[in-house]
N, C-alpha and C. Protein backbone atom coordinates (compact mmCIF):
# COMPACT_ATOMS: atom_id res chain seq x y z
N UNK A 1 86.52 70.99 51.00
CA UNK A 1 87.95 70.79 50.87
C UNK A 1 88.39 69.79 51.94
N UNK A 2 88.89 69.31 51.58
CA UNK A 2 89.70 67.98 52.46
C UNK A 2 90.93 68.31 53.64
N UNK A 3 90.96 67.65 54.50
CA UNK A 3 92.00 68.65 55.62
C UNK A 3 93.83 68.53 54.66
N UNK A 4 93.69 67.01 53.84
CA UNK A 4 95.03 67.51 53.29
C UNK A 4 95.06 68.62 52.62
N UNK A 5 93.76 69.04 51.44
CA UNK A 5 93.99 70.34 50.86
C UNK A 5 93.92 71.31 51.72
N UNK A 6 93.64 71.29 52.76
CA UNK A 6 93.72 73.08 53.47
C UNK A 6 94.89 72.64 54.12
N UNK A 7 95.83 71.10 53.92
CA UNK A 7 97.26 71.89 54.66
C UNK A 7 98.54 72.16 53.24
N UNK A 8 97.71 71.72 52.00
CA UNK A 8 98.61 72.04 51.16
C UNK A 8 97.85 73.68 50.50
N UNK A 9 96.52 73.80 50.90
CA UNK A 9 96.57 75.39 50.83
C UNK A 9 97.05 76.31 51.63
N UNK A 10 97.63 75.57 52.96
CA UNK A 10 98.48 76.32 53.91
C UNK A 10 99.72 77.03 53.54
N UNK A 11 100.16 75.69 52.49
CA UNK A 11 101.30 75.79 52.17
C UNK A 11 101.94 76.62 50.58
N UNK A 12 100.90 76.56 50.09
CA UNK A 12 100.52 77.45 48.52
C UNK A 12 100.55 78.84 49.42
N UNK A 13 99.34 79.23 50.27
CA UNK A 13 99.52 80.33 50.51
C UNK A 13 100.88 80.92 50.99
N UNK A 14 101.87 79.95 51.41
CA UNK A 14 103.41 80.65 52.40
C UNK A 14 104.40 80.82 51.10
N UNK A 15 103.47 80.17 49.58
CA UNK A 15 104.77 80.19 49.01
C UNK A 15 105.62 79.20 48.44
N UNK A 16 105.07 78.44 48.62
CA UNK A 16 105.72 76.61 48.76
C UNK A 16 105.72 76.38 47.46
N UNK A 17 106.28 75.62 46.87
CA UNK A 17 106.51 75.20 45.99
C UNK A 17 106.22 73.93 45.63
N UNK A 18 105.41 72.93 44.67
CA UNK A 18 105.42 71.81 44.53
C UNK A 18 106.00 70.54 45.49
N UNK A 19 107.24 71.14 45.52
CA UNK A 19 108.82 69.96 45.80
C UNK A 19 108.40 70.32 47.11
N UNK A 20 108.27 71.72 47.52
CA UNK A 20 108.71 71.53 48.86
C UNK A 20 107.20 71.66 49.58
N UNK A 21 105.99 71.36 49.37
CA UNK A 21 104.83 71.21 49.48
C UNK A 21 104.91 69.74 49.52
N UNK A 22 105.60 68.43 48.71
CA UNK A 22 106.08 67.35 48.77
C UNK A 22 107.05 66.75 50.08
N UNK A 23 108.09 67.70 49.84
CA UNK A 23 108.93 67.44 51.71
C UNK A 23 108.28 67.37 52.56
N UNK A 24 107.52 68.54 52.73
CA UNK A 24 107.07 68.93 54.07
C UNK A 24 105.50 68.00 54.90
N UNK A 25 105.04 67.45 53.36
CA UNK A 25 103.65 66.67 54.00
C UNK A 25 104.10 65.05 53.69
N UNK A 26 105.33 64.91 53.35
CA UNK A 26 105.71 63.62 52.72
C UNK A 26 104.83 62.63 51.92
N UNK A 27 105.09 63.63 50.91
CA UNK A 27 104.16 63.06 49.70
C UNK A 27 104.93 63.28 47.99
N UNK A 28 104.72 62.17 47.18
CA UNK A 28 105.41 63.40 45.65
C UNK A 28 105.03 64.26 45.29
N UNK A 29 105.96 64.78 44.45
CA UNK A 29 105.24 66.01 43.77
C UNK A 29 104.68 65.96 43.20
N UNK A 30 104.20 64.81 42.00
CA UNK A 30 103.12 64.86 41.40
C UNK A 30 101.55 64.72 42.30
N UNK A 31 101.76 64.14 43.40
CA UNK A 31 100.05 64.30 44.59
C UNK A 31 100.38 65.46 44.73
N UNK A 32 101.07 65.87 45.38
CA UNK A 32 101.11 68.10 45.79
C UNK A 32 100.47 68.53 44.71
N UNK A 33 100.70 68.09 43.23
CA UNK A 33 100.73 69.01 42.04
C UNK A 33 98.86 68.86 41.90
N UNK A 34 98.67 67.35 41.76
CA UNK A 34 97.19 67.15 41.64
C UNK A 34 96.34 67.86 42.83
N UNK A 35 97.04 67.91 44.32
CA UNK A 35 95.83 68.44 45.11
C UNK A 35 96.13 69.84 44.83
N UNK A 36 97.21 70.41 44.63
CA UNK A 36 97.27 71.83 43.94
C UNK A 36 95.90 72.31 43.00
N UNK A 37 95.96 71.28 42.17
CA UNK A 37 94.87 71.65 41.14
C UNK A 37 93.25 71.62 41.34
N UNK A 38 93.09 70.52 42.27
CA UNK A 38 91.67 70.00 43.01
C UNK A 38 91.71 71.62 44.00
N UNK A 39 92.37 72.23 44.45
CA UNK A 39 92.28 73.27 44.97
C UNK A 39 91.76 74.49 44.35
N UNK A 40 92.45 74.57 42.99
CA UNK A 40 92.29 75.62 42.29
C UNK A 40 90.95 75.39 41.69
N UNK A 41 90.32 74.56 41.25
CA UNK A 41 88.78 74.17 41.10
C UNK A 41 88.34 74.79 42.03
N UNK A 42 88.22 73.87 42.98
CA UNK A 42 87.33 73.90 43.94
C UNK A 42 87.29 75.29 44.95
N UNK A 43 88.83 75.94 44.62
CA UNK A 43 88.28 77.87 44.57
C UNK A 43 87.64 78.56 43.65
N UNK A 44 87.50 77.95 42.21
CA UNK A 44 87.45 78.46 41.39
C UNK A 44 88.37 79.98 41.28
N UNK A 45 89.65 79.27 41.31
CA UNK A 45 90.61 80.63 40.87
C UNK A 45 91.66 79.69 39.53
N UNK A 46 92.34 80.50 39.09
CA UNK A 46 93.29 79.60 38.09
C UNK A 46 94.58 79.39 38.26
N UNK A 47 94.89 80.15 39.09
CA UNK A 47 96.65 80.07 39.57
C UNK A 47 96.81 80.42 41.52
N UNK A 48 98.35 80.08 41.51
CA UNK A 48 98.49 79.42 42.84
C UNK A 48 98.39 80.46 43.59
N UNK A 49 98.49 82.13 43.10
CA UNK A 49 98.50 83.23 43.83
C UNK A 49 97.21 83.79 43.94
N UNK A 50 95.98 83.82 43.30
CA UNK A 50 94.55 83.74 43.23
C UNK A 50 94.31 82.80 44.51
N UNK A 51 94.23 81.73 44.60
CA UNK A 51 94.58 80.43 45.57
C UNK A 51 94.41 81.37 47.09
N UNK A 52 95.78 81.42 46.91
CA UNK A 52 96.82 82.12 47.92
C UNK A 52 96.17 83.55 48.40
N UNK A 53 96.16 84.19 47.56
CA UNK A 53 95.54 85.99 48.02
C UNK A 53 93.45 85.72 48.49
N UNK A 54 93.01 84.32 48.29
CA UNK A 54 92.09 84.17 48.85
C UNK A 54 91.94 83.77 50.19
N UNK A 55 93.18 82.86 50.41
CA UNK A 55 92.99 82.22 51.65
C UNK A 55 93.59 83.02 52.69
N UNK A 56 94.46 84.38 52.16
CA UNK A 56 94.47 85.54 53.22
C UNK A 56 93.77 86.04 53.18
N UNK A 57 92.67 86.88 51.86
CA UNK A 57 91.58 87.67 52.35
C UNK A 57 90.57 86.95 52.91
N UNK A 58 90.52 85.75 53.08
CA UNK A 58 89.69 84.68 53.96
C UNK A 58 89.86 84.45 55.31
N UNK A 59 91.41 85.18 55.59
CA UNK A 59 91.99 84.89 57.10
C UNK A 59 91.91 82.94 56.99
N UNK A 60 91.90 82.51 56.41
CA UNK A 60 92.02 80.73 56.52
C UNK A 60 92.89 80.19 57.57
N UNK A 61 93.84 81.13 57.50
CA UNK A 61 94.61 80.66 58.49
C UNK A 61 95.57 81.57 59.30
N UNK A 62 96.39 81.55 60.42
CA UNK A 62 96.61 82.44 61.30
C UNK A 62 97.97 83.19 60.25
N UNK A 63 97.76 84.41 60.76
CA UNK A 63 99.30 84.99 60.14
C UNK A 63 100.92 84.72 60.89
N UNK A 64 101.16 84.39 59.85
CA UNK A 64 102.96 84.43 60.86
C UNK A 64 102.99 85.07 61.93
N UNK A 65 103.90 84.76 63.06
CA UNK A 65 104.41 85.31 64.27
C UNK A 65 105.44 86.13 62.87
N UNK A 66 105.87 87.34 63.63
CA UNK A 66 106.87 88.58 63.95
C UNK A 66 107.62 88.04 64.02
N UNK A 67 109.12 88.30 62.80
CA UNK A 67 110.55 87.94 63.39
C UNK A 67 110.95 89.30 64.14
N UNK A 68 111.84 88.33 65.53
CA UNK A 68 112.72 89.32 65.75
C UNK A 68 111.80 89.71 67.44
N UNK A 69 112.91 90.36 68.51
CA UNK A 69 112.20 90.00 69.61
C UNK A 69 110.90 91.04 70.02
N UNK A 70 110.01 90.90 71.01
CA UNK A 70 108.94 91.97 70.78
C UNK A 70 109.37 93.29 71.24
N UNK A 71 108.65 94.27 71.25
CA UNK A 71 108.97 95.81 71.79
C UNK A 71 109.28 95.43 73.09
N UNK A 72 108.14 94.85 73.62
CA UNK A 72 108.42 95.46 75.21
C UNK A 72 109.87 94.49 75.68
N UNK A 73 109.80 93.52 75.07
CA UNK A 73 111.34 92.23 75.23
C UNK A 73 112.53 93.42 74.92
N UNK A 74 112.25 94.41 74.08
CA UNK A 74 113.26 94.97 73.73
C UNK A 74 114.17 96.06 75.22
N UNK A 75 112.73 96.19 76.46
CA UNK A 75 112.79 97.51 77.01
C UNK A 75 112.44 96.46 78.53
N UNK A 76 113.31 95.79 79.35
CA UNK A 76 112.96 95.14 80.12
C UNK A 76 112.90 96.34 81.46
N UNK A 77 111.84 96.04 82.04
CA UNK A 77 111.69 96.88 83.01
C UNK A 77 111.48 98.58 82.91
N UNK A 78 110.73 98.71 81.41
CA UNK A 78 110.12 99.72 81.23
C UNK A 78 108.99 99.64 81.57
């Protein structure tokens, strides 16, 4: 896989959408749509959530930070 496809499988996995898989790497949507698909081959899965539920049970990439402040931020000088 190519480093653009593991940052537009970054972005399949968060959810992204074509368009905004397009904003965010500044590219059209029809390249998002084609490396979309060179992705889904080359997982051999068929859709973007197959894709997606691999490259978390793969750990591929780090999980979101936590919204919202931490416990101990919550309890200063506990």
């Amino acid at each position: 896989m190519t480093s653009r496809e593991r940052d537009v499988l970054r972005l399949v996995a968060a959810g992204s959408t074509n368009r905004k898989i397009a904003e965010e790497l500044f590219i059209s949507p029809k390249t998002a749509s084609v490396h979309v698909s060179n992705i889904l081959a080359k997982l051999g899965v068929t859709g973007r959530g197959e894709a997606a539920a691999l490259a978390h049970r793969l750990r591929l990439f780090a999980a979101p930070s936590p919204v919202g402040p931490r416990p101990e931020a919550a309890r200063p000088g506990v």
